[in-house]
Every structure is written in structure tokens, then in C-alpha cells.
Protein backbone atom coordinates (compact mmCIF):
# COMPACT_ATOMS: atom_id res chain seq x y z
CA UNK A 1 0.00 0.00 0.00
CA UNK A 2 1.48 3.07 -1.04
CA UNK A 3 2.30 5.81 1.79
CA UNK A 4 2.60 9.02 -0.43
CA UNK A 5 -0.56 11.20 0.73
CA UNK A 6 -2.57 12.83 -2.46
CA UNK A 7 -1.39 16.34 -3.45
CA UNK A 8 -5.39 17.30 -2.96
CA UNK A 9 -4.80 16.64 0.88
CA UNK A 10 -1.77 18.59 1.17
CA UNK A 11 -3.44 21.29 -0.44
CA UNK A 12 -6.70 21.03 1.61
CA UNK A 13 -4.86 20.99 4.63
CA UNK A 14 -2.70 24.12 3.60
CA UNK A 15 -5.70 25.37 2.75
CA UNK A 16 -7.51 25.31 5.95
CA UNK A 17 -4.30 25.99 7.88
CA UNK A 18 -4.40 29.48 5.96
CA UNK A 19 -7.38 30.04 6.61
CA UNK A 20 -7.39 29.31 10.73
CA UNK A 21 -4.53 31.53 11.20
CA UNK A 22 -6.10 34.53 8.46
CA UNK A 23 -9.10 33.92 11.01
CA UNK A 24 -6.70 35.48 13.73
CA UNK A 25 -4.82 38.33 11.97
CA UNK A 26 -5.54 41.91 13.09
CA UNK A 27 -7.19 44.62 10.99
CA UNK A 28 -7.31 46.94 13.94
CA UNK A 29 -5.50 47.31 17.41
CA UNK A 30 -6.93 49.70 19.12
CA UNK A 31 -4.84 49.93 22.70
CA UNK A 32 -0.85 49.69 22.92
CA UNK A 33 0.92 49.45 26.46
CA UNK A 34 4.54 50.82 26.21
CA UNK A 35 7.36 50.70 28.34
CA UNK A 36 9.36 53.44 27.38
CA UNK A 37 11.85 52.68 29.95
CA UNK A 38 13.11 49.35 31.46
CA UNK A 39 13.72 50.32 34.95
CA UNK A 40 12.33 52.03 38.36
CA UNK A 41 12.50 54.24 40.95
CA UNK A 42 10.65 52.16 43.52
CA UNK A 43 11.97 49.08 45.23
CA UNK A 44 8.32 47.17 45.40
CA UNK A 45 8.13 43.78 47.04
CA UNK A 46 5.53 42.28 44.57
CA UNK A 47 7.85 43.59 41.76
CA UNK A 48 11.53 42.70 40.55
CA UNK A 49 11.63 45.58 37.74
CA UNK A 50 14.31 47.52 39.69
CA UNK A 51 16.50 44.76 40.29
CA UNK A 52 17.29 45.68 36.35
CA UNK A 53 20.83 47.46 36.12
CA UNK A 54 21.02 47.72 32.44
CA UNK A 55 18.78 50.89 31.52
CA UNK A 56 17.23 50.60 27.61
CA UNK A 57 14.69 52.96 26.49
CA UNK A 58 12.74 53.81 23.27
CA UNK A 59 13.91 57.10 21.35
CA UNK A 60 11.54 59.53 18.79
CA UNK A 61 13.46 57.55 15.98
CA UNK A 62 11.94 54.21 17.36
CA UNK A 63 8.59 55.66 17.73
CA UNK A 64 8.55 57.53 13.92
CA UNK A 65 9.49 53.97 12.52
CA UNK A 66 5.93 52.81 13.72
CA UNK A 67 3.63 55.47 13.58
CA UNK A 68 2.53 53.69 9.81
CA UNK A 69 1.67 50.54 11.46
CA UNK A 70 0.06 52.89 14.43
CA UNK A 71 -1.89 54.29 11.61
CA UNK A 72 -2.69 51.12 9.85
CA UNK A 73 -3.29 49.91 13.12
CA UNK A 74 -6.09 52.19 14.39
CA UNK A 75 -4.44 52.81 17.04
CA UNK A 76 -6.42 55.19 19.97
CA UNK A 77 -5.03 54.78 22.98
CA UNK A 78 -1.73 54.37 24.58
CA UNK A 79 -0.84 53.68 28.29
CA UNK A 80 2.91 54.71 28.98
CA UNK A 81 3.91 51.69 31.76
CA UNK A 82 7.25 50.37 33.01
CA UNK A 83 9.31 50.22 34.73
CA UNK A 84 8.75 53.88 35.21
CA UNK A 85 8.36 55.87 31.87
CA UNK A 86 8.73 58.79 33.00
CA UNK A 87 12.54 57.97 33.65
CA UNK A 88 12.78 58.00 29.73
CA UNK A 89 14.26 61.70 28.87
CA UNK A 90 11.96 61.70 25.66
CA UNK A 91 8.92 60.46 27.68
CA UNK A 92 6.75 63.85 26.62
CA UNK A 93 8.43 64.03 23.08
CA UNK A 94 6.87 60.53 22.72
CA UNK A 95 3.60 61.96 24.21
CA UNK A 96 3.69 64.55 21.80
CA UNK A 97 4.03 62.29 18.77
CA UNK A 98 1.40 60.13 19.15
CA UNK A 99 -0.75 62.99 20.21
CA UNK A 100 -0.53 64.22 16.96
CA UNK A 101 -1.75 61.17 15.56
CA UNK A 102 -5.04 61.55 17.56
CA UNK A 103 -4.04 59.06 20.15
CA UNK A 104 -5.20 58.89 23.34
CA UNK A 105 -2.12 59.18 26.21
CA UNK A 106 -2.60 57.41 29.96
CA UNK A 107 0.34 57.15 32.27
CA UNK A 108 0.69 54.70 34.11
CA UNK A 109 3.15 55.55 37.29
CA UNK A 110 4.49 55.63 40.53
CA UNK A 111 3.94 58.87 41.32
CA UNK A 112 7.51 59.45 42.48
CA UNK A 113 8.05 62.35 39.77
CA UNK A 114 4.83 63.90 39.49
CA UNK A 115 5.50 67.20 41.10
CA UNK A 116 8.82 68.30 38.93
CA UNK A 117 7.50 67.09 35.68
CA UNK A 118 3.69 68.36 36.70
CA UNK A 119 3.92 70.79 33.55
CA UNK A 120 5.29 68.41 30.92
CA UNK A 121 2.39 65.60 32.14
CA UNK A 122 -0.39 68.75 32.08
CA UNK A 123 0.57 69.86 28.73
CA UNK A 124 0.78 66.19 27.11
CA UNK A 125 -0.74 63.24 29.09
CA UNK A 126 -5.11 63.05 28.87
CA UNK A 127 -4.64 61.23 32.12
CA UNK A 128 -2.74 59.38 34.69
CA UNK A 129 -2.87 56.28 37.27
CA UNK A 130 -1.19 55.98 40.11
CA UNK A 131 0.01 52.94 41.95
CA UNK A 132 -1.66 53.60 45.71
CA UNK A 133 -0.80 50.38 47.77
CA UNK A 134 -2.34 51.56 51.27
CA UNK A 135 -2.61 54.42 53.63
CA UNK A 136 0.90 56.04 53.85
CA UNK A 137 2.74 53.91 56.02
CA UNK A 138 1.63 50.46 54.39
CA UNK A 139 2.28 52.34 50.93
CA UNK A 140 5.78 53.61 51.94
CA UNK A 141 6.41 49.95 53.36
CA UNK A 142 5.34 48.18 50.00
CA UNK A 143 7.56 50.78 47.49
CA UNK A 144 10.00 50.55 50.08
CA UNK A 145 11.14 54.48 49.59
CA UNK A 146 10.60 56.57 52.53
CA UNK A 147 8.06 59.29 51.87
CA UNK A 148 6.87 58.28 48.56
CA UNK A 149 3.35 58.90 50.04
CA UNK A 150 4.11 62.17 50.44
CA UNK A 151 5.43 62.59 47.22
CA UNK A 152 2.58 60.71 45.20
CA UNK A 153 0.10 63.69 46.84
CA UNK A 154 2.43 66.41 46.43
CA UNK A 155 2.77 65.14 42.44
CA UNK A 156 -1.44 65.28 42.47
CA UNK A 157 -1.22 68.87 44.23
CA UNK A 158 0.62 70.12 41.94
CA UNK A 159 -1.15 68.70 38.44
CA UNK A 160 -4.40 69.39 40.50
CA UNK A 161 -3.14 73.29 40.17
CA UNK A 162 -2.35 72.95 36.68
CA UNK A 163 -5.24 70.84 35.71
CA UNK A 164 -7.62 70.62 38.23
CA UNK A 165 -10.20 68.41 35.97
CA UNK A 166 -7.32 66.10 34.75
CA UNK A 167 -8.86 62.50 35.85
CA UNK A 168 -6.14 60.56 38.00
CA UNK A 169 -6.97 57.17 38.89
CA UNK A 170 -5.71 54.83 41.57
CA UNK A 171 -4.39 50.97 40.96
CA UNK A 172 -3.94 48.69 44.32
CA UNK A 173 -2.59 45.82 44.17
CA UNK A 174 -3.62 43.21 47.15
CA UNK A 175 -0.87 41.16 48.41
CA UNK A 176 0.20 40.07 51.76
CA UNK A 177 1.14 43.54 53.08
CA UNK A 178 -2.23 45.38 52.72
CA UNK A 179 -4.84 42.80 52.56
CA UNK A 180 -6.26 44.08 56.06
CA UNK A 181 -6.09 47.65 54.48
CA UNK A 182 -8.10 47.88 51.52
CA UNK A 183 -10.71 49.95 52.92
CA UNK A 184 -8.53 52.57 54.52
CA UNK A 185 -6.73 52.44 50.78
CA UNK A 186 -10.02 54.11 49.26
CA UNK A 187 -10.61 56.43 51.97
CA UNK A 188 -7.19 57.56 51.25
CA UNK A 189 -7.28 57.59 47.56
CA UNK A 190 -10.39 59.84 48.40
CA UNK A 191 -8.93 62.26 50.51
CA UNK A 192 -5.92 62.70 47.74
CA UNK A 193 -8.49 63.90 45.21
CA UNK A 194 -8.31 60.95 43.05
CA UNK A 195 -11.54 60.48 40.54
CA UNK A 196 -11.19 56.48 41.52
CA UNK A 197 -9.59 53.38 42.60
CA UNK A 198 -9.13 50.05 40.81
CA UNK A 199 -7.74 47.22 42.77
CA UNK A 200 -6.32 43.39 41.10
CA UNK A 201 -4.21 40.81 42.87
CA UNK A 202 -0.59 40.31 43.16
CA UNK A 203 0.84 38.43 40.29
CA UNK A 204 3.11 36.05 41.70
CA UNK A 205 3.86 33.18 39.21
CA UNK A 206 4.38 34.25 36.06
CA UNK A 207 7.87 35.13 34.45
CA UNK A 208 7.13 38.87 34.05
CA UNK A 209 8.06 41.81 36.13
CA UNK A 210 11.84 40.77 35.25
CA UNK A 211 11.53 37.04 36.83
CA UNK A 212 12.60 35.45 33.88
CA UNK A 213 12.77 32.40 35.60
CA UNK A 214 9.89 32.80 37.65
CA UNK A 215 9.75 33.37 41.97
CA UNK A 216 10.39 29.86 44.64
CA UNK A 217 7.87 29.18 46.59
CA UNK A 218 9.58 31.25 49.37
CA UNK A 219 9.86 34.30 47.23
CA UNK A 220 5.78 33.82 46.58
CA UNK A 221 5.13 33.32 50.08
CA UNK A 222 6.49 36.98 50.89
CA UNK A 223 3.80 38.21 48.48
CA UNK A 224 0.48 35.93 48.19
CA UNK A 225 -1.56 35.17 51.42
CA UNK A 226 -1.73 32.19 53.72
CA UNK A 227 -5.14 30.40 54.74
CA UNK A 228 -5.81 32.83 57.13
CA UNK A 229 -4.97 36.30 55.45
CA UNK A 230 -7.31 34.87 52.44
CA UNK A 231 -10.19 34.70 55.11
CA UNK A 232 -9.47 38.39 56.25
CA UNK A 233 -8.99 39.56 52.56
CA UNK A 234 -12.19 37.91 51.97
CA UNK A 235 -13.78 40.00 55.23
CA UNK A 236 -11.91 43.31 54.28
CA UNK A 237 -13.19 43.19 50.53
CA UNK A 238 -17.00 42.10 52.32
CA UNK A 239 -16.89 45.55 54.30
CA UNK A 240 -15.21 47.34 51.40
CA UNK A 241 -18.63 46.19 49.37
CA UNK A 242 -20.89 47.12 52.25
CA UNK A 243 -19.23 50.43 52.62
CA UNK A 244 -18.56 51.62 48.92
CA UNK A 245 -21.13 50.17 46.95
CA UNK A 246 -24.74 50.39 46.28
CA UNK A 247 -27.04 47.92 44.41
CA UNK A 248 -23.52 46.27 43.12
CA UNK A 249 -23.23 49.55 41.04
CA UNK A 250 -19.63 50.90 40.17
CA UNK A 251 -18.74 54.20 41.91
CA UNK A 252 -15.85 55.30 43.43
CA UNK A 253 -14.34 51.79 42.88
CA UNK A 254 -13.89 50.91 39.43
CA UNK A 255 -14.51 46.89 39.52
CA UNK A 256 -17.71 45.58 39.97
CA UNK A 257 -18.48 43.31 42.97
CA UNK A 258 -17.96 39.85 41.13
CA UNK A 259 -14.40 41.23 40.26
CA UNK A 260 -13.65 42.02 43.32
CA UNK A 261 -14.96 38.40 45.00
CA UNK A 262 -12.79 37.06 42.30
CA UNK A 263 -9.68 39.03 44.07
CA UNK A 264 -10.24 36.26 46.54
CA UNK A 265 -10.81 33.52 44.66
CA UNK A 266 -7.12 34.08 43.25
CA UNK A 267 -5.77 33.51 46.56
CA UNK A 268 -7.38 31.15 46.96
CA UNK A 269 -6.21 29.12 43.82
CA UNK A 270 -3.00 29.59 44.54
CA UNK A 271 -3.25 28.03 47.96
CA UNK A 272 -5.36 25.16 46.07
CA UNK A 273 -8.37 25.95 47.30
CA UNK A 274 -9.81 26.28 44.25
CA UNK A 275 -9.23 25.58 40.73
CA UNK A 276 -8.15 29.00 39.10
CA UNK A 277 -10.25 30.18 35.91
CA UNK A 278 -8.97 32.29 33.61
CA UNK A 279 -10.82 35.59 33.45
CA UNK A 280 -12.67 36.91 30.22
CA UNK A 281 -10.14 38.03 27.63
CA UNK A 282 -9.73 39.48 24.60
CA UNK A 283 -5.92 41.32 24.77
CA UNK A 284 -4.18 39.27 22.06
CA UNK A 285 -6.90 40.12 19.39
CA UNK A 286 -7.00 43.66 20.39
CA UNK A 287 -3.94 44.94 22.51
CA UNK A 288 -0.28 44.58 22.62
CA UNK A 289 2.95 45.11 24.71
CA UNK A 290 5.69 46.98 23.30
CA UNK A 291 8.67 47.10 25.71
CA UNK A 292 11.53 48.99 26.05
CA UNK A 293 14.15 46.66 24.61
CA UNK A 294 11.14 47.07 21.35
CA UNK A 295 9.97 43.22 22.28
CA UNK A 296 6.23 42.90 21.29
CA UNK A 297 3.83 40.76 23.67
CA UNK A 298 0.79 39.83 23.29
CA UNK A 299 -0.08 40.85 26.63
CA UNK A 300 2.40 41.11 29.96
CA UNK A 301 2.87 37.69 30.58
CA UNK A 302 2.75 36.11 27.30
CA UNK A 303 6.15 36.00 25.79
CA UNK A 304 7.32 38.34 22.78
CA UNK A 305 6.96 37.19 19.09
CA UNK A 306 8.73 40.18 17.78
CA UNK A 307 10.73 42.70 17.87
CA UNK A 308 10.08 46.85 16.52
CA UNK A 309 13.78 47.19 16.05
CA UNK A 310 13.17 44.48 12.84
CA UNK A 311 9.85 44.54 11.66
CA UNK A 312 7.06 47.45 11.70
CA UNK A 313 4.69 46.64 14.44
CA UNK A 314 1.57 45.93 11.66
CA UNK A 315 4.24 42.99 10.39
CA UNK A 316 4.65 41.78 13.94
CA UNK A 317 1.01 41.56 15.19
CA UNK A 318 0.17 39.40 11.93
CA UNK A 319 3.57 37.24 11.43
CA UNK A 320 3.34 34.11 11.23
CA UNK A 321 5.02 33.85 14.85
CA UNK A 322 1.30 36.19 16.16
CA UNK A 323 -1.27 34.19 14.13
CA UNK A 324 0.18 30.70 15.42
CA UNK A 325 -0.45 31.71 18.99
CA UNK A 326 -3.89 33.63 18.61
CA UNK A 327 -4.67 30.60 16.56
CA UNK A 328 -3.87 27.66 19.38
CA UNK A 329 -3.89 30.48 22.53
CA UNK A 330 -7.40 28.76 24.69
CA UNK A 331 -7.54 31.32 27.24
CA UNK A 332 -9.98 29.22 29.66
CA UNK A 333 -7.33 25.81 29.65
CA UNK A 334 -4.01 28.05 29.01
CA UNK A 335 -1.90 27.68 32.25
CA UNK A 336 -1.01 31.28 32.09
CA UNK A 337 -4.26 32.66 31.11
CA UNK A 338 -5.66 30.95 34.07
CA UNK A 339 -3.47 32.89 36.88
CA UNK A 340 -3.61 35.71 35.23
CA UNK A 341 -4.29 38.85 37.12
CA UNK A 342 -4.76 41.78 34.45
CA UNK A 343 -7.27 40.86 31.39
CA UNK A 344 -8.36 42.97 29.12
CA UNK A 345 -11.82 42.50 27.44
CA UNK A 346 -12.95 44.97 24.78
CA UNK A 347 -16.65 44.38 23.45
CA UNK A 348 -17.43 44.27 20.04
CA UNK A 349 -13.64 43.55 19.29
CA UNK A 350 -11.28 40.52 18.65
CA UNK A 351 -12.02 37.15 20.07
């Protein structure tokens, strides 16, 4: 019996392998995270970004190279992470450029250099979130730089003056160190003036955040909760709910109450309570990561499939490298999808 399979089937199955992976290319990508810098100013204990001694950050000339693509792209929004971006000198000449292009601008930051750049970020940022980990001292104890409370509200203050209707947001994330403080967080993201608070859990398995080769058990037990603190974290976020919310409608607090339950249930997954179930997601199909070395993700914790330094992002995002993993990427079995702490779901779009 002859083993040579019929040209027909080769071509029917190139055939439907085209068309499975052209089912996953993007037309549009509508939100871009970049890190326009590689390291920080903070020494956070959920975080091992400013371990990184190396510093590498995107120029103007990288950013003109891809404002086609951006174009192409439909790009409308851009969130400036990091590390911290706003220790990249160019930070509000990048601002500026994509601006121009009708492109929303969100920084994402610290808060450790608000005040002496207050001008730059008023004249070129739509708006801003701030990492807020507690009241001061649990804040201060978490960045691990004395004062940076102080200096987060005295950055506000001063864009406040500049811009008092510029909307700054707050981003808590629960871990070990403030799980019995979540409600005294939003009081105090209140009384700095903030238009609201989002909070999402500690990521503490994956290989991003510079842990290339991921955290020991030890390292994770400094950050995620025992038995017990899940049981107060599920109290505190009970009271938080009680306090905060009415008729499970979002206010102040930016998640609704089934996101914040699900806080919990991450704990609790890691302790093996639970099984853990990947949230609803859409970022491959609709989002992507450009980091500082110019390494495009998918999302944070998905690993790179190109590079902006050799191919225009719009070449990238629909390689052959991108379509392969939208194509076999099952977000509700994918290991990493399931402990994953920051989704993004935009309706209407992608997946």
C-alpha cells in the first residue's frame, strides 16, 4: 500500500491551515501598552523591575518607525507603563508624537516624579494612574522608599493646580502587606483627590516583572496570602462592598463586585483551594505590549513574538510567529491565562 498522501490533501490541509490563522490576523489594534523605559525608581516587594541594572529605552526615531503601522493599526489609545516611563528623557516628546496622531495618552506611574514634571504631564498626558498600595505607612512599606506617600500627593497637588479636571486614577494591588487595608486604601485615595480606585491581585507566578525564571515558593510566600490572610482579605473586601457600593453599582471603585470576590478567589487558587479560571479576555486580538528593549507581547505575561527594532509593528502583530499563537492560545485551559491577574476585554472587538 502506497504511503505518499494525495497532493489534494496537502493542499486542503494548507488550505484550511491558511485560513485558521487569516481567522486570527488583526485589521485593527486599538490599545498599545509601552514601556518606554526598562527600569524604576521604587523598590516594590511584589515587583523585581528595579532589580534591572542595564537601563534601555525607546527614542523619537523608534517611535517615527511605527507610527505607519500605528496608523494602519487604528491605534487610539496608549498607556505609557514600566518600569517607570517617565525615567525615559523623551517620555513627553513621545507623548507629543502620538498625540498628533489623535491618540489617546494614559500614564501609568508611581507617582515618584509627578510634582517636577507636573507641567510636561499637564501639557501632554489626557490622564494618569497611580500605583496607591495603602494608607501612607503600608504604601511607603510596599515601594519601600521613605516618603513616597508624600510625594505621590504632592505630584497630584501640583497637576491638580495645573489641571484641576485632569482625571487621576488609583491601581492597588492586594498582596500580603495590605490585605487588612483595603478599605482605609479608598478612603485615602479619596482624601488625595483621586476620581477612583481600581484594585487586582498580586501576580506572583508568572515570568514577568523581570523574573525570567519565575519566583520559589519562598519568594511567593512573601507576596500571596496564607489560609488565614485569604479569610481576612475575603472579610476586608465584604466591608469594602458594604461600605462603597450600592445595588452592586460601580462608583468610586472601578470593579464591579464579582471582580472584586474574584480578588479572593485568586488567593485562593494559589493556595489550592480552588481551581483558578482564567478571566474573560480578549488582549491578544486587540492589545499589545511593546517594551523597552522594542519586544512585542501579546499581553504582559505572554512571551514576545517580535521585535520593533526588525519589523514594523503591523508585520509583527500578523507574522506568522502572532497568528500561530492567537490561533492555538485557549484562554480558559491556558496555564497562564488561568493565573492571570490583568485581562483585558474589549466588546465588540477581537475574540
Amino acid at each position: 500500500m502506497s504511503s505518499v498522501v494525495p497532493v489534494s490533501m496537502l493542499s486542503e490541509a494548507f488550505h484550511r491551515e491558511k485560513a485558521l490563522l487569516n481567522a486570527h490576523s488583526v485589521s485593527t489594534l486599538p490599545i498599545l501598552v509601552i514601556s518606554p523605559h526598562n527600569q524604576c525608581n521604587c523598590r516594590c516587594a511584589m515587583c523585581d523591575i528595579w532589580r534591572i541594572r542595564e537601563p534601555r529605552q525607546l527614542t523619537p526615531a523608534d517611535l517615527e518607525k511605527q507610527l505607519a503601522s500605528f496608523r494602519e493599526l487604528k491605534v487610539r489609545w496608549v498607556a505609557f507603563s514600566g518600569g517607570e516611563a517617565q525615567l525615559n528623557q523623551h517620555i513627553f516628546v513621545l507623548a507629543g508624537m502620538l498625540r498628533r496622531e489623535g491618540i489617546r495618552i494614559t500614564l501609568l506611574t508611581a507617582g515618584l516624579l509627578l510634582r517636577e514634571q507636573a507641567e510636561e504631564i499637564a501639557s501632554n498626558v489626557d490622564d494618569i494612574t497611580v500605583s496607591l498600595d495603602g494608607p501612607p505607612g503600608v504604601h511607603d512599606g510596599i515601594r519601600r522608599v521613605p516618603g513616597a506617600f508624600e510625594k505621590l500627593a504632592a505630584g497630584i497637588r501640583a497637576i491638580r493646580r495645573l489641571r484641576p479636571d485632569m482625571p487621576i486614577s488609583a491601581r492597588c494591588t492586594v498582596q500580603k502587606a495590605n490585605h487588612l487595608a483595603l478599605c482605609d486604601t479608598v478612603q485615602s485615595a479619596k482624601e488625595l483627590g483621586l476620581t477612583s480606585i481600581s484594585f487586582l491581585a498580586a501576580d506572583v507566578t508568572s515570568s514577568a516583572f523581570n523574573r525570567s525564571e519565575g519566583w520559589s515558593s519562598d519568594q511567593q510566600s512573601r507576596v500571596a496570602l496564607n489560609a488565614q490572610e485569604v479569610e481576612f482579605l475575603g472579610a476586608e473586601i465584604e466591608r469594602m462592598i458594604k461600605d462603597h457600593y450600592r445595588e452592586d453599582r460601580v462608583g468610586f471603585i472601578s470593579e464591579g463586585t464579582d471582580k472584586l470576590r474574584k480578588i479572593v478567589a485568586h488567593f485562593r487558587a494559589h493556595l489550592a483551594q480552588v481551581q483558578p479560571v482564567a478571566p474573560r479576555c480578549n488582549a491578544p486580538w486587540v492589545s499589545a505590549v511593546i517594551e523597552a528593549s522594542g519586544d512585542v507581547r501579546p499581553c504582559f505575561f505572554h512571551p514576545a513574538f517580535g521585535n520593533i527594532h526588525e519589523k514594523p509593528l503591523m508585520e509583527i502583530v500578523n507574522g506568522a510567529a502572532a497568528l500561530q499563537f492567537r490561533a492555538q492560545l485557549d484562554i480558559p485551559m491556558n496555564p497562564i491565562c488561568r493565573r492571570c491577574v490583568c485581562s483585558l476585554h474589549v466588546p465588540g472587538s477581537g475574540k
